[in-house]
PDB file of N, CA and C in Angstrom:
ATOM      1  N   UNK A   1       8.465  -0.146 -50.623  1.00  0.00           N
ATOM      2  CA  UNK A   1       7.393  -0.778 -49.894  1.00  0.00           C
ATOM      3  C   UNK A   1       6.353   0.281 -49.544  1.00  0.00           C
ATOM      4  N   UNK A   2       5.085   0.117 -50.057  1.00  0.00           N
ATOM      5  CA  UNK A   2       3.919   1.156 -49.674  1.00  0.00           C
ATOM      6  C   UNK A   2       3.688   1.567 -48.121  1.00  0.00           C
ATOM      7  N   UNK A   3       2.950   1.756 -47.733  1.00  0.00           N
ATOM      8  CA  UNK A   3       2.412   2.098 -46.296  1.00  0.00           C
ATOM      9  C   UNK A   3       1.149   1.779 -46.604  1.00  0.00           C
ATOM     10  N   UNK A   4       0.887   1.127 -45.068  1.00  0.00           N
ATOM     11  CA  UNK A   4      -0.324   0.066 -44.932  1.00  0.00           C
ATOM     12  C   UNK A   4      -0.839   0.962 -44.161  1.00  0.00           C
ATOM     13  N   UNK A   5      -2.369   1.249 -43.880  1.00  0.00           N
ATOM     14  CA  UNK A   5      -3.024   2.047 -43.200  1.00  0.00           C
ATOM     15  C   UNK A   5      -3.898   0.924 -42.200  1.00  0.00           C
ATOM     16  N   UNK A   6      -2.972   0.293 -40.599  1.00  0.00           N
ATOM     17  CA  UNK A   6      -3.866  -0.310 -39.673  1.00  0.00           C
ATOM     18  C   UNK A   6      -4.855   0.295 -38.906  1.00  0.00           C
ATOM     19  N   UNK A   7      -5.622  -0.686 -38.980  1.00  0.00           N
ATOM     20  CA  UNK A   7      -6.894  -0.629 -38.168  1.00  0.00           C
ATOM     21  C   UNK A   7      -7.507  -0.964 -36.780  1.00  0.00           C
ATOM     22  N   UNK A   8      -7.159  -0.820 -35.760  1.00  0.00           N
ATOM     23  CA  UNK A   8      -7.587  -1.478 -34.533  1.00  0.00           C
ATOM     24  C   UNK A   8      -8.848  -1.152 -34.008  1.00  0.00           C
ATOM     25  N   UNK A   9      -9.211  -2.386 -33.300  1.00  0.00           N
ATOM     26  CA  UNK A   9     -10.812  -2.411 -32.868  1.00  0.00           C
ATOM     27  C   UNK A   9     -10.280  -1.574 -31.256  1.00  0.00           C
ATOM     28  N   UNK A  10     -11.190  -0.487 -30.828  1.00  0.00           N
ATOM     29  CA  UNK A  10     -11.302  -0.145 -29.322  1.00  0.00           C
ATOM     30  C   UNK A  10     -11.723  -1.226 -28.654  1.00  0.00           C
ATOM     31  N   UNK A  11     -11.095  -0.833 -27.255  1.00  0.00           N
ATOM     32  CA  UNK A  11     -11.062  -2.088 -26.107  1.00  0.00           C
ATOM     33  C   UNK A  11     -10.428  -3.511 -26.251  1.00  0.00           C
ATOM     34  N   UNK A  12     -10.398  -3.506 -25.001  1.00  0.00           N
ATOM     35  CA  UNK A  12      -9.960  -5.178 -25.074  1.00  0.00           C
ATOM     36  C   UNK A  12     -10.879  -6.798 -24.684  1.00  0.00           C
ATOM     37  N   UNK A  13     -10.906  -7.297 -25.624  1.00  0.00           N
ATOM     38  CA  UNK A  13     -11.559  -8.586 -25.592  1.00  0.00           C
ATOM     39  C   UNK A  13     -10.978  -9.455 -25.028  1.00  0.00           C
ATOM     40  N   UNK A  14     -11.050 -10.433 -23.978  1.00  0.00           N
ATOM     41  CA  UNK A  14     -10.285 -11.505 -23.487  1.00  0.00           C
ATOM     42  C   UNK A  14     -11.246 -12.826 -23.330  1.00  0.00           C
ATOM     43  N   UNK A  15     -12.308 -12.707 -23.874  1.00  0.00           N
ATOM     44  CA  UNK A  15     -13.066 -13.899 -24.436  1.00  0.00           C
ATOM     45  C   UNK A  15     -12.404 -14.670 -25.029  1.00  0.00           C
ATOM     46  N   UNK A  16     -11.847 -14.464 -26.328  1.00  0.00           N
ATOM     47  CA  UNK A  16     -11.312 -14.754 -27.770  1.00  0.00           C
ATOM     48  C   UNK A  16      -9.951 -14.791 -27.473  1.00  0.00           C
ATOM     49  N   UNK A  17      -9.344 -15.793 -28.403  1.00  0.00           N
ATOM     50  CA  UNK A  17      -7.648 -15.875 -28.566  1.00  0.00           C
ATOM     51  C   UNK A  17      -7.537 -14.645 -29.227  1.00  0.00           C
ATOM     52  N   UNK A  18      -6.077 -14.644 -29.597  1.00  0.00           N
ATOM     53  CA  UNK A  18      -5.327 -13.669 -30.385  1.00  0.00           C
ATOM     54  C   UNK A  18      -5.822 -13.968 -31.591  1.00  0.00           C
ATOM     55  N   UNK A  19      -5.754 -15.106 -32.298  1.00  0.00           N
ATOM     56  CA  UNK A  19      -5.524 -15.159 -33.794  1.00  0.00           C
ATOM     57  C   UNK A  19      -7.225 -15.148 -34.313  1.00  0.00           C
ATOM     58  N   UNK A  20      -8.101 -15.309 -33.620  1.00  0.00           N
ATOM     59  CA  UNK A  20      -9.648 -14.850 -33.693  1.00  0.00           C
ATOM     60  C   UNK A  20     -10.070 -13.587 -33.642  1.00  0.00           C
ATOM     61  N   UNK A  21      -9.211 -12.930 -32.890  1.00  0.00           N
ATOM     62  CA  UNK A  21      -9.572 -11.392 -32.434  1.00  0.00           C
ATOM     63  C   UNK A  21      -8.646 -10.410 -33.190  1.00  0.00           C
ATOM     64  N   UNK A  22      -8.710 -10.736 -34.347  1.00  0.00           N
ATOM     65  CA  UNK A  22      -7.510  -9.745 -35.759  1.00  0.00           C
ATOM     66  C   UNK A  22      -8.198  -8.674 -35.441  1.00  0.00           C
ATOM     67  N   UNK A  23      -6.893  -7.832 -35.333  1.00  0.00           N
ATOM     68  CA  UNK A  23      -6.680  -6.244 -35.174  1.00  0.00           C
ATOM     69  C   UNK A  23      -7.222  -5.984 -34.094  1.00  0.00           C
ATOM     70  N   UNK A  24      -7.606  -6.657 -33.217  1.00  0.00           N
ATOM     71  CA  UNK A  24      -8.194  -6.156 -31.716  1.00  0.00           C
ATOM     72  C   UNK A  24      -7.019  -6.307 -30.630  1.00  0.00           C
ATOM     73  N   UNK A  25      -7.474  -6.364 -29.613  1.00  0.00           N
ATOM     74  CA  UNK A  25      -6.628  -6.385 -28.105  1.00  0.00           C
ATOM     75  C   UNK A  25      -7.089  -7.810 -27.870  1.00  0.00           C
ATOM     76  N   UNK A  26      -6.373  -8.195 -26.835  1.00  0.00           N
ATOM     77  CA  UNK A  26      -6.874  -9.171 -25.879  1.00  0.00           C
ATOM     78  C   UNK A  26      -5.951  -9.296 -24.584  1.00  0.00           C
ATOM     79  N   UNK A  27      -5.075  -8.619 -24.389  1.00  0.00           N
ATOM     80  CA  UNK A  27      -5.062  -8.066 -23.050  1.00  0.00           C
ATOM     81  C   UNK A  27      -4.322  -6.859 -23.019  1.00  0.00           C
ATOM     82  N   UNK A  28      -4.361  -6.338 -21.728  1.00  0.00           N
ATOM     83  CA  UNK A  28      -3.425  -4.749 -21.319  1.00  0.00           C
ATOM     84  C   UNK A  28      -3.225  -4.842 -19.982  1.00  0.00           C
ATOM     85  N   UNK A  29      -2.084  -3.627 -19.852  1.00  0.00           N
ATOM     86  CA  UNK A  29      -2.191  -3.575 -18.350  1.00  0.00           C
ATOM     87  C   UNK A  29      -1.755  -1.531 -18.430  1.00  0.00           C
ATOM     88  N   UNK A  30      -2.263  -1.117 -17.908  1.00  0.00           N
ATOM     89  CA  UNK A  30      -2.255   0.428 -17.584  1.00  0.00           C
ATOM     90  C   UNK A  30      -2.830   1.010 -18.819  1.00  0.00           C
ATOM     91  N   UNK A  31      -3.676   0.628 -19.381  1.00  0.00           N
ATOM     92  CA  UNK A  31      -4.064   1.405 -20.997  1.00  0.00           C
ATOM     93  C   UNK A  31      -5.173   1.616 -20.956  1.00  0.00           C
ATOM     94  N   UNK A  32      -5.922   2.792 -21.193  1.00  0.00           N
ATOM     95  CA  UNK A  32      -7.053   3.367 -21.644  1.00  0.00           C
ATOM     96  C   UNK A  32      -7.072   3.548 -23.034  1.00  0.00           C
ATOM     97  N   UNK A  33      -8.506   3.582 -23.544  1.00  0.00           N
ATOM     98  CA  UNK A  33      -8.597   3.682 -24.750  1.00  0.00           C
ATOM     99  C   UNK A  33      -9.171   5.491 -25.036  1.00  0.00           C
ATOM    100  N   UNK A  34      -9.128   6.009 -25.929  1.00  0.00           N
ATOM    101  CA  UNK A  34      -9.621   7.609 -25.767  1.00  0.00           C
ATOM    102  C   UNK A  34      -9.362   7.321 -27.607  1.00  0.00           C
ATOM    103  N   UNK A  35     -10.945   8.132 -27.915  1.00  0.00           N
ATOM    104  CA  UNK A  35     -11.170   7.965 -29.397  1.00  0.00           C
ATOM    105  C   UNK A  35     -10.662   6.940 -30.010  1.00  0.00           C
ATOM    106  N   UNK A  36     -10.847   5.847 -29.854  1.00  0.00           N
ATOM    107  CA  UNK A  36     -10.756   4.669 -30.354  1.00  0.00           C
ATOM    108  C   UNK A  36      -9.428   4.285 -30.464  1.00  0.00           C
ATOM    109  N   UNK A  37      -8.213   4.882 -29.519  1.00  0.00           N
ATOM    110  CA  UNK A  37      -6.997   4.550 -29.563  1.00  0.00           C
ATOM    111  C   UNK A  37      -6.420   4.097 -28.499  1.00  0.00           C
ATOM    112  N   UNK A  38      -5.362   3.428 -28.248  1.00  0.00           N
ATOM    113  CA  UNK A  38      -5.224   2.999 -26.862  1.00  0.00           C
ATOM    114  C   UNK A  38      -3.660   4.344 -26.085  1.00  0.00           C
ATOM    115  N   UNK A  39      -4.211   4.371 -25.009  1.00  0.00           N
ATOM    116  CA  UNK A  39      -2.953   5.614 -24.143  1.00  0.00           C
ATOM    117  C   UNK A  39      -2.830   4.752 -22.997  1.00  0.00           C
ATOM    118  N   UNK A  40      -1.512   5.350 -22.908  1.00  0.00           N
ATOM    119  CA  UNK A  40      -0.921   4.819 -21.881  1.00  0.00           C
ATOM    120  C   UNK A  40      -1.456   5.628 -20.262  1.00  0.00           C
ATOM    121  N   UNK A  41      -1.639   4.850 -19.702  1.00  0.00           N
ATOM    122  CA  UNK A  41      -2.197   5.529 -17.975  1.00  0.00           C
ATOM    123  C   UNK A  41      -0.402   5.924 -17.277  1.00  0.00           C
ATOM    124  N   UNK A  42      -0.617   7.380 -16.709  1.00  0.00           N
ATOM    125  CA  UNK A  42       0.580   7.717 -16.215  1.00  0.00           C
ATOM    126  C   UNK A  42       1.254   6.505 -15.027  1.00  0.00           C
ATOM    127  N   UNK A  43       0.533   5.744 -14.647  1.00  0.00           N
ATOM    128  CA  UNK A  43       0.997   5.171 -13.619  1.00  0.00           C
ATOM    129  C   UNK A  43       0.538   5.760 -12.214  1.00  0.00           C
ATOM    130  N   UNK A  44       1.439   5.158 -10.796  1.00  0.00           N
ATOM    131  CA  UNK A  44       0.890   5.576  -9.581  1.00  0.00           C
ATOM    132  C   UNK A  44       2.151   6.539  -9.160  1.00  0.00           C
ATOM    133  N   UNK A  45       1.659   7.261  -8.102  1.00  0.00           N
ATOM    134  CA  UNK A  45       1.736   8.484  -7.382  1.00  0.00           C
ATOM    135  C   UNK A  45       1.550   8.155  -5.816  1.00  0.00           C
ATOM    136  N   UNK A  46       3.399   8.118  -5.107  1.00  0.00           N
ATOM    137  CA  UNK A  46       2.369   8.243  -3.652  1.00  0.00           C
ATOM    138  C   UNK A  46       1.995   9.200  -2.881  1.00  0.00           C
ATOM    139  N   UNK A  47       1.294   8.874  -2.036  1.00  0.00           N
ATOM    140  CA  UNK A  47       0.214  10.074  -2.083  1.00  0.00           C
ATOM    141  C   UNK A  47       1.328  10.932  -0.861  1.00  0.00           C
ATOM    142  N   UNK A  48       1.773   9.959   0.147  1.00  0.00           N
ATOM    143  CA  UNK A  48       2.127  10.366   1.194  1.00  0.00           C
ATOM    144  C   UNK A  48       3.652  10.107   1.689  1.00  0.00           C
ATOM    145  N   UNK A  49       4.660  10.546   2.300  1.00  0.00           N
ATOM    146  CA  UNK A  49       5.774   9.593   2.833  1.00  0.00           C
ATOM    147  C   UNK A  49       5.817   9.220   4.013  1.00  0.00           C
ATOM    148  N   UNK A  50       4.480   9.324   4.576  1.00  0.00           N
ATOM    149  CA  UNK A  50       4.274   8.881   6.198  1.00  0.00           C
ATOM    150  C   UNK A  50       4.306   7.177   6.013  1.00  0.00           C
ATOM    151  N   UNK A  51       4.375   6.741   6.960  1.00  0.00           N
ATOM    152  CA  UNK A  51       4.512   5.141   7.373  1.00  0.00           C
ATOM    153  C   UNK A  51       3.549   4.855   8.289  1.00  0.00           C
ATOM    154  N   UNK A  52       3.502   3.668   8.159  1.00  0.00           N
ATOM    155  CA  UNK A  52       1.772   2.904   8.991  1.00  0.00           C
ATOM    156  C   UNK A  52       2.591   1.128   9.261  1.00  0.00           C
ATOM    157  N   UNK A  53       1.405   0.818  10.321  1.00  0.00           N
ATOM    158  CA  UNK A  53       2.816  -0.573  10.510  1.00  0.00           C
ATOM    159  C   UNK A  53       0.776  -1.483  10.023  1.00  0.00           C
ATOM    160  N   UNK A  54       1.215  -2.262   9.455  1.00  0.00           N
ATOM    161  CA  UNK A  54       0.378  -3.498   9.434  1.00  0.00           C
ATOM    162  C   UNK A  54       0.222  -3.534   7.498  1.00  0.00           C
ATOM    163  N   UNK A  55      -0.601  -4.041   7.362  1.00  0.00           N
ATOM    164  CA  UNK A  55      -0.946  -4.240   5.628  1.00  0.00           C
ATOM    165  C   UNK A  55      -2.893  -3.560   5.371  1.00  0.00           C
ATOM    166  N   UNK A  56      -3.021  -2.673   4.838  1.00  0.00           N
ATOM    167  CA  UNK A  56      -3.991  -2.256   4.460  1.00  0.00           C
ATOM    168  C   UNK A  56      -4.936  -3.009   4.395  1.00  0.00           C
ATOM    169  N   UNK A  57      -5.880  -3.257   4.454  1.00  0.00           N
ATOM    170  CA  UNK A  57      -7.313  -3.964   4.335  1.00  0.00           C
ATOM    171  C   UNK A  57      -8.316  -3.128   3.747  1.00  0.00           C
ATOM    172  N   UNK A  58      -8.599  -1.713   4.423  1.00  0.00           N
ATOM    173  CA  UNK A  58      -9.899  -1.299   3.374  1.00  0.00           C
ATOM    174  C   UNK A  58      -9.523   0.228   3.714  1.00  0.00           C
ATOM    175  N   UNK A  59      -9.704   1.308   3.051  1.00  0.00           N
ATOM    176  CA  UNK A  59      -9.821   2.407   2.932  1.00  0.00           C
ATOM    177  C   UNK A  59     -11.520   3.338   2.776  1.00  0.00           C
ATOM    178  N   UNK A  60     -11.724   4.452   3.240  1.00  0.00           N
ATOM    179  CA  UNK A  60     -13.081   4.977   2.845  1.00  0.00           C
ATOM    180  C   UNK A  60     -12.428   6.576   3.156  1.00  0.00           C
ATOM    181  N   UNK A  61     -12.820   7.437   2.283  1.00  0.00           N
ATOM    182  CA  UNK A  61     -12.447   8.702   1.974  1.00  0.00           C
ATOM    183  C   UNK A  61     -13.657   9.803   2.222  1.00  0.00           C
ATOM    184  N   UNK A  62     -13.495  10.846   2.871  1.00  0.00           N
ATOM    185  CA  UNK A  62     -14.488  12.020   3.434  1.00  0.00           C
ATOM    186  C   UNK A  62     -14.243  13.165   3.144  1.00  0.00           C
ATOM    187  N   UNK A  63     -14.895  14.123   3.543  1.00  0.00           N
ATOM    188  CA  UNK A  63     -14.149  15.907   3.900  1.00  0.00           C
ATOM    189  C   UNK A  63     -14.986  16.065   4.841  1.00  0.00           C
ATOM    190  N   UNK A  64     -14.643  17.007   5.751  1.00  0.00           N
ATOM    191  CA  UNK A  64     -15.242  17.778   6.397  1.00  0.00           C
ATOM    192  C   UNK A  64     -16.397  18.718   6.000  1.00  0.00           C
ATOM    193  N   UNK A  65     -17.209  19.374   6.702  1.00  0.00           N
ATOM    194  CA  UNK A  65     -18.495  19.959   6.316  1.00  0.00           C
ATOM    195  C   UNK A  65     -17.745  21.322   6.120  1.00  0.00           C
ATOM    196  N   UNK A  66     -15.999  21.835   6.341  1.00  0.00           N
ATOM    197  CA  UNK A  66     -15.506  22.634   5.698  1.00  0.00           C
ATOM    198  C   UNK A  66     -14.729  22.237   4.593  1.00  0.00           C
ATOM    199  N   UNK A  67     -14.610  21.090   3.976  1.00  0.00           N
ATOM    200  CA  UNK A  67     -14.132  20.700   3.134  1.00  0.00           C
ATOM    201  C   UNK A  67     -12.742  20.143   3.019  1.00  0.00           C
ATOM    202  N   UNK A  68     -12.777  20.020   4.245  1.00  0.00           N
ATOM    203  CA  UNK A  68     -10.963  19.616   4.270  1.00  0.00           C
ATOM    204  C   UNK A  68     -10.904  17.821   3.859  1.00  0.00           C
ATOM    205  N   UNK A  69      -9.762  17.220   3.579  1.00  0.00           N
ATOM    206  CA  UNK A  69     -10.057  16.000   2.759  1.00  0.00           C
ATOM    207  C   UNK A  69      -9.270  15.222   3.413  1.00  0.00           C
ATOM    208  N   UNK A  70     -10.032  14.197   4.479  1.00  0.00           N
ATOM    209  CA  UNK A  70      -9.651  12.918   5.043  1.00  0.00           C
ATOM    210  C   UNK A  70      -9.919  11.438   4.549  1.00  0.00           C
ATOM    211  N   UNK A  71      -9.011  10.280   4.893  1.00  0.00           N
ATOM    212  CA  UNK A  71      -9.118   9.688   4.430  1.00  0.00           C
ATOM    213  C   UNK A  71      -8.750   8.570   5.458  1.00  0.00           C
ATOM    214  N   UNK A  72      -9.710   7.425   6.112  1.00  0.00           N
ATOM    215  CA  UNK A  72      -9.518   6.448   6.950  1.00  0.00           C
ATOM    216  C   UNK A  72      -8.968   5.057   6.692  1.00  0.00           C
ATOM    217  N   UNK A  73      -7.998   4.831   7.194  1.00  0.00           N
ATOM    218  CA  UNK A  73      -7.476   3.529   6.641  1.00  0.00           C
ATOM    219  C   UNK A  73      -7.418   2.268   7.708  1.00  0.00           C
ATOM    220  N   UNK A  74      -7.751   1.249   7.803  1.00  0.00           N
ATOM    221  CA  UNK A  74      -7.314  -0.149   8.413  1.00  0.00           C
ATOM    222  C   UNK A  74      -6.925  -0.749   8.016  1.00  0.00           C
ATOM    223  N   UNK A  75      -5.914  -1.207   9.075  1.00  0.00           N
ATOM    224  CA  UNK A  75      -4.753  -2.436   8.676  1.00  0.00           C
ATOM    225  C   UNK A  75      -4.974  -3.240   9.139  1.00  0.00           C
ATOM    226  N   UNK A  76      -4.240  -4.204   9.354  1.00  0.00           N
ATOM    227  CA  UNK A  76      -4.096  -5.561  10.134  1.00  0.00           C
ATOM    228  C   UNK A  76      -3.780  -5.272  11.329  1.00  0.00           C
ATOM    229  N   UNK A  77      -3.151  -4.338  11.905  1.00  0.00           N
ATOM    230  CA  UNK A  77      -2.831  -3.883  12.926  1.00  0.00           C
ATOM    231  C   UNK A  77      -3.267  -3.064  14.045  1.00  0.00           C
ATOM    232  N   UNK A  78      -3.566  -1.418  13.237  1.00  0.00           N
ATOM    233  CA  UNK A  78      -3.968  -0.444  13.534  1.00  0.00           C
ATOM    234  C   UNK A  78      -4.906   0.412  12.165  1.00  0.00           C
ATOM    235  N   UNK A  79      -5.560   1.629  12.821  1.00  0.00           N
ATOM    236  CA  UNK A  79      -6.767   2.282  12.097  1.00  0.00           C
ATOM    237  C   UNK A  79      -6.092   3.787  12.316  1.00  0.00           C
ATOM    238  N   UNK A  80      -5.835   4.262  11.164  1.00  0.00           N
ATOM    239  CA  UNK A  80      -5.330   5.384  10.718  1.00  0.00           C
ATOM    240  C   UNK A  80      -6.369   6.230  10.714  1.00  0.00           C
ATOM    241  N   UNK A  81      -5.725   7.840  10.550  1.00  0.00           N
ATOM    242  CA  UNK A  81      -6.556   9.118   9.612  1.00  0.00           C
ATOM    243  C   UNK A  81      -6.174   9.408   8.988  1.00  0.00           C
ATOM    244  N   UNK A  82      -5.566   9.770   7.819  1.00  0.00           N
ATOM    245  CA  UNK A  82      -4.578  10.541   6.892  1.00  0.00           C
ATOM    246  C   UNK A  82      -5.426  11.820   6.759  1.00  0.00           C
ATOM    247  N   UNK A  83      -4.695  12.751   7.143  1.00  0.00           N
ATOM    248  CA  UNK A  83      -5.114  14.025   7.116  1.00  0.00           C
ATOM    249  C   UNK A  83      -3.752  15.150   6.641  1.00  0.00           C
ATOM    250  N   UNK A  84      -3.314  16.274   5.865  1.00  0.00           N
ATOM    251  CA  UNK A  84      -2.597  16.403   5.500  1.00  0.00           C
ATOM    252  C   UNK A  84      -1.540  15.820   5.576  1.00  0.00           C
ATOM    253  N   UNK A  85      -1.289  14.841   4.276  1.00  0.00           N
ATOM    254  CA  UNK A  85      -0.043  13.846   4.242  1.00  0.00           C
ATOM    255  C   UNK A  85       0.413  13.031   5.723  1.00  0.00           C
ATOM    256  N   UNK A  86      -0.171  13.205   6.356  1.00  0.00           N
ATOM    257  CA  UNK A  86       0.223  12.678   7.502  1.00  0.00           C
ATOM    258  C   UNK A  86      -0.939  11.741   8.446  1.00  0.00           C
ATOM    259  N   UNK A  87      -0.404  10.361   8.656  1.00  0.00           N
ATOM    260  CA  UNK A  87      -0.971   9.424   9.329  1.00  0.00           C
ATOM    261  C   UNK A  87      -1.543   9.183  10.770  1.00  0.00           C
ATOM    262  N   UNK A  88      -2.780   9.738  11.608  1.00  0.00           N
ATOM    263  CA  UNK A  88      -2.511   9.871  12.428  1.00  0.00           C
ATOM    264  C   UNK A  88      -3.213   8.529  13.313  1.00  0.00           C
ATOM    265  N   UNK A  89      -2.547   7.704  14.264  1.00  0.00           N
ATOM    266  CA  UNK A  89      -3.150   6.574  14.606  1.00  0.00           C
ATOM    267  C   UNK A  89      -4.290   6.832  15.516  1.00  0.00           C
ATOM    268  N   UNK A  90      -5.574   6.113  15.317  1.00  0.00           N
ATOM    269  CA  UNK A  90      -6.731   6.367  16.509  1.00  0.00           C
ATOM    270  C   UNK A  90      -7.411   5.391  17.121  1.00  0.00           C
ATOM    271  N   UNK A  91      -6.745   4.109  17.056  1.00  0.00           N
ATOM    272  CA  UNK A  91      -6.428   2.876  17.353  1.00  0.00           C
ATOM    273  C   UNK A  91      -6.906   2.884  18.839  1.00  0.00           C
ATOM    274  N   UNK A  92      -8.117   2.270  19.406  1.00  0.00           N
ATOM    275  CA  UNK A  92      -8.318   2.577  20.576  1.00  0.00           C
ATOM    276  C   UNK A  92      -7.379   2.219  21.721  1.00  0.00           C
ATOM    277  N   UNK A  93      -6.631   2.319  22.884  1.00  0.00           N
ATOM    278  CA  UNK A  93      -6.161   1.438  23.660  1.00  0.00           C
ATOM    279  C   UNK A  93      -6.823   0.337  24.098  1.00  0.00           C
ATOM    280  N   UNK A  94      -6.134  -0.871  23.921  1.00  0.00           N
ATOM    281  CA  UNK A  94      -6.851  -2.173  24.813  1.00  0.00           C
ATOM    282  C   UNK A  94      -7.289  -2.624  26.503  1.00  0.00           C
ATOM    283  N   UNK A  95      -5.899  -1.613  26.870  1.00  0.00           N
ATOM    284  CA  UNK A  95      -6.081  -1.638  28.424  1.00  0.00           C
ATOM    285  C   UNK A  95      -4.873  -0.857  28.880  1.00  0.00           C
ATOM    286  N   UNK A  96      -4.610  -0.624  29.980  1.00  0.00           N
ATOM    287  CA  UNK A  96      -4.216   0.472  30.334  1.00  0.00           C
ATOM    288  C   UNK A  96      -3.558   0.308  32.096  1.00  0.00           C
ATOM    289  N   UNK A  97      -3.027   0.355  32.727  1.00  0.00           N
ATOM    290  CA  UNK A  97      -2.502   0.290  34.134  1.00  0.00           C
ATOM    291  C   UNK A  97      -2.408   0.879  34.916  1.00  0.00           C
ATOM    292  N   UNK A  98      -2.946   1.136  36.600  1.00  0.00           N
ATOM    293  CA  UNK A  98      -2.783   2.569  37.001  1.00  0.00           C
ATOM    294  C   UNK A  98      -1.568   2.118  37.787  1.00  0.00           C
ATOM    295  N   UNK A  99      -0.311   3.248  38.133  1.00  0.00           N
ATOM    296  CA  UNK A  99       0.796   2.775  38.854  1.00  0.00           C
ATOM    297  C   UNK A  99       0.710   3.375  39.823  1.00  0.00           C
ATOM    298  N   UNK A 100       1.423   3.054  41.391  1.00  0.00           N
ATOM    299  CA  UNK A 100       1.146   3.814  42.265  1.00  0.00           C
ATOM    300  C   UNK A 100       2.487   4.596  42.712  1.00  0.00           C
ATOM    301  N   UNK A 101       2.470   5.526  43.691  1.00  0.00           N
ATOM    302  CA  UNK A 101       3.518   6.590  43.784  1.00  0.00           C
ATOM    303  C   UNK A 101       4.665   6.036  43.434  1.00  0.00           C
ATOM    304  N   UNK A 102       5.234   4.725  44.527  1.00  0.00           N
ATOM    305  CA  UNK A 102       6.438   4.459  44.628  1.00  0.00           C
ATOM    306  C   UNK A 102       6.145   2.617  44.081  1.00  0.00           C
ATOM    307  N   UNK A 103       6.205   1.767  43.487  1.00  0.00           N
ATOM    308  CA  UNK A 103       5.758   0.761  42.731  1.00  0.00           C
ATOM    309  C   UNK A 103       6.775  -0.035  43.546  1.00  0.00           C
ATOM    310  N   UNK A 104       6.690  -1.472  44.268  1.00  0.00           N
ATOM    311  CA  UNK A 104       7.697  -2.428  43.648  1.00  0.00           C
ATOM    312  C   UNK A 104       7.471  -3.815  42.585  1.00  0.00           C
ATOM    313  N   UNK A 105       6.334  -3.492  42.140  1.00  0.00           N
ATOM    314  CA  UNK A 105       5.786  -4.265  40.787  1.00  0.00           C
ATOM    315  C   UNK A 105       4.380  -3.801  39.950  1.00  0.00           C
ATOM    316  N   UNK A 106       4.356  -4.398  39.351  1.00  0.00           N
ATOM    317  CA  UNK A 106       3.026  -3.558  38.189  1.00  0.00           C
ATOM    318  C   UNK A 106       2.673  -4.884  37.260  1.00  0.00           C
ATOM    319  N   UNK A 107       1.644  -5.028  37.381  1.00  0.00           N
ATOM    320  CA  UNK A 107       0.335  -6.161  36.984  1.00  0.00           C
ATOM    321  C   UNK A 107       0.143  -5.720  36.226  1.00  0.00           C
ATOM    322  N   UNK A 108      -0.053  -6.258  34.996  1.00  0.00           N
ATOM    323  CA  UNK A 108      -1.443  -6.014  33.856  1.00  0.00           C
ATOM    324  C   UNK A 108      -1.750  -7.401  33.408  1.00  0.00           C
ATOM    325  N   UNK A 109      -3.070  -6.976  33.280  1.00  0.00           N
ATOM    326  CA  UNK A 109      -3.726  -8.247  32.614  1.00  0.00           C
ATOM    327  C   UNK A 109      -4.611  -8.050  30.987  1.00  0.00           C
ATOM    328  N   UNK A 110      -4.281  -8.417  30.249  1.00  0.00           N
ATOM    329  CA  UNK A 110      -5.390  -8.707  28.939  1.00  0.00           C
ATOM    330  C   UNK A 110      -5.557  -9.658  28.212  1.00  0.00           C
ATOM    331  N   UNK A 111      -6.218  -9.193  27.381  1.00  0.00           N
ATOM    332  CA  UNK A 111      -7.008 -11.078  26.797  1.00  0.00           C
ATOM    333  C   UNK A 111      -5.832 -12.007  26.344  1.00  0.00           C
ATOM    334  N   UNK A 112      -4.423 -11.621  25.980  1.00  0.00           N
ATOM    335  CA  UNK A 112      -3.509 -12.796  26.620  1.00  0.00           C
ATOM    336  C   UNK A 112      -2.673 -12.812  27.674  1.00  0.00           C
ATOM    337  N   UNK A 113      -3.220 -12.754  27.946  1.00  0.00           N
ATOM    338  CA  UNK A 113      -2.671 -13.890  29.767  1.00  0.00           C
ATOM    339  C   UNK A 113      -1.961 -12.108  30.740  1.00  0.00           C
ATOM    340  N   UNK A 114      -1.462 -12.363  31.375  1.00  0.00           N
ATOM    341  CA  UNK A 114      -1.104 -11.518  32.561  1.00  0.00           C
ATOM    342  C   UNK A 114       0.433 -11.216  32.643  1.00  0.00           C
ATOM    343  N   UNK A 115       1.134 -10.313  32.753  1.00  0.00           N
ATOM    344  CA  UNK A 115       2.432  -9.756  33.067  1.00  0.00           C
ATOM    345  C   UNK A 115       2.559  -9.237  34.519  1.00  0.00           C
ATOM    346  N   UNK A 116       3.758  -9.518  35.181  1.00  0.00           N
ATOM    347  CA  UNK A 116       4.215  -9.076  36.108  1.00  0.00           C
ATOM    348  C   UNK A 116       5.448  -8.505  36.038  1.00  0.00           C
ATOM    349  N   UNK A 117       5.953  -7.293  36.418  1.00  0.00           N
ATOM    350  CA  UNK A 117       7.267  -6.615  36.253  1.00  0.00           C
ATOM    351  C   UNK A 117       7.593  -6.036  37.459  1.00  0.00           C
ATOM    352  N   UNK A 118       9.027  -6.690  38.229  1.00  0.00           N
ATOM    353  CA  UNK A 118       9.331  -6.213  39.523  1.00  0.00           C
ATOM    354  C   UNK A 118      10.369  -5.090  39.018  1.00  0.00           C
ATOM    355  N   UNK A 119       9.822  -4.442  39.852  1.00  0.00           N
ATOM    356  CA  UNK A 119      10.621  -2.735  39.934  1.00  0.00           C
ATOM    357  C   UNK A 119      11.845  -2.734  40.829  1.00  0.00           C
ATOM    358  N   UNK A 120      12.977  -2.501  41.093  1.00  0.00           N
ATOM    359  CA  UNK A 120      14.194  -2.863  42.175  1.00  0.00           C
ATOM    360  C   UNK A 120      14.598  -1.090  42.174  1.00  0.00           C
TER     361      UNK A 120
END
């Protein structure tokens, strides 16, 4: 049996079916193309093994005017810094309580509703 010399078209088309789009793509998942061939993308890398409590929403990335490399994150929860591998929370406080020397209860109030805690 000879050897067939194939031909593939660069990139992927997902306009077109398969059997319209001979010798092309029509879908991928992790593949770049480089000189008209398709490579595989190494995959992901995490960056960090710190932990954060909520689900990510948006990220935006900086350095310092010495160049050091931060990176701000919000969650659903709380608003991070990642600054060497490590997460630091800057999450403003909502409210706060002053207690007095010797307490026999402590009030707080915020936007849901009010707590009371007797001290014995």
């Amino acid at each position: 049996m000879p050897l067939t010399k194939l031909q593939f078209k660069p990139g992927v088309i997902k306009d077109t079916t398969a059997y319209s789009n001979e010798g092309g793509w029509v879908d991928s998942d992790k593949v770049r193309f480089r000189f008209g061939y398709p490579e595989k993308l190494g995959g992901w890398q995490n960056r960090t093994q710190d932990t954060f409590l909520g689900t990510p929403r948006s990220l935006h990335a900086w350095q310092s005017l010495g160049g050091v490399p931060y990176v701000g994150m919000g969650t659903t929860k709380k608003y991070y810094i990642e600054s060497g591998e490590i997460f630091n929370n800057i999450t403003p406080i909502r409210f706060s309580v002053m207690v007095p020397a010797r307490p026999t209860s402590v009030s707080a109030i915020s936007g849901l509703g009010s707590v009371t805690v007797a001290i014995s």
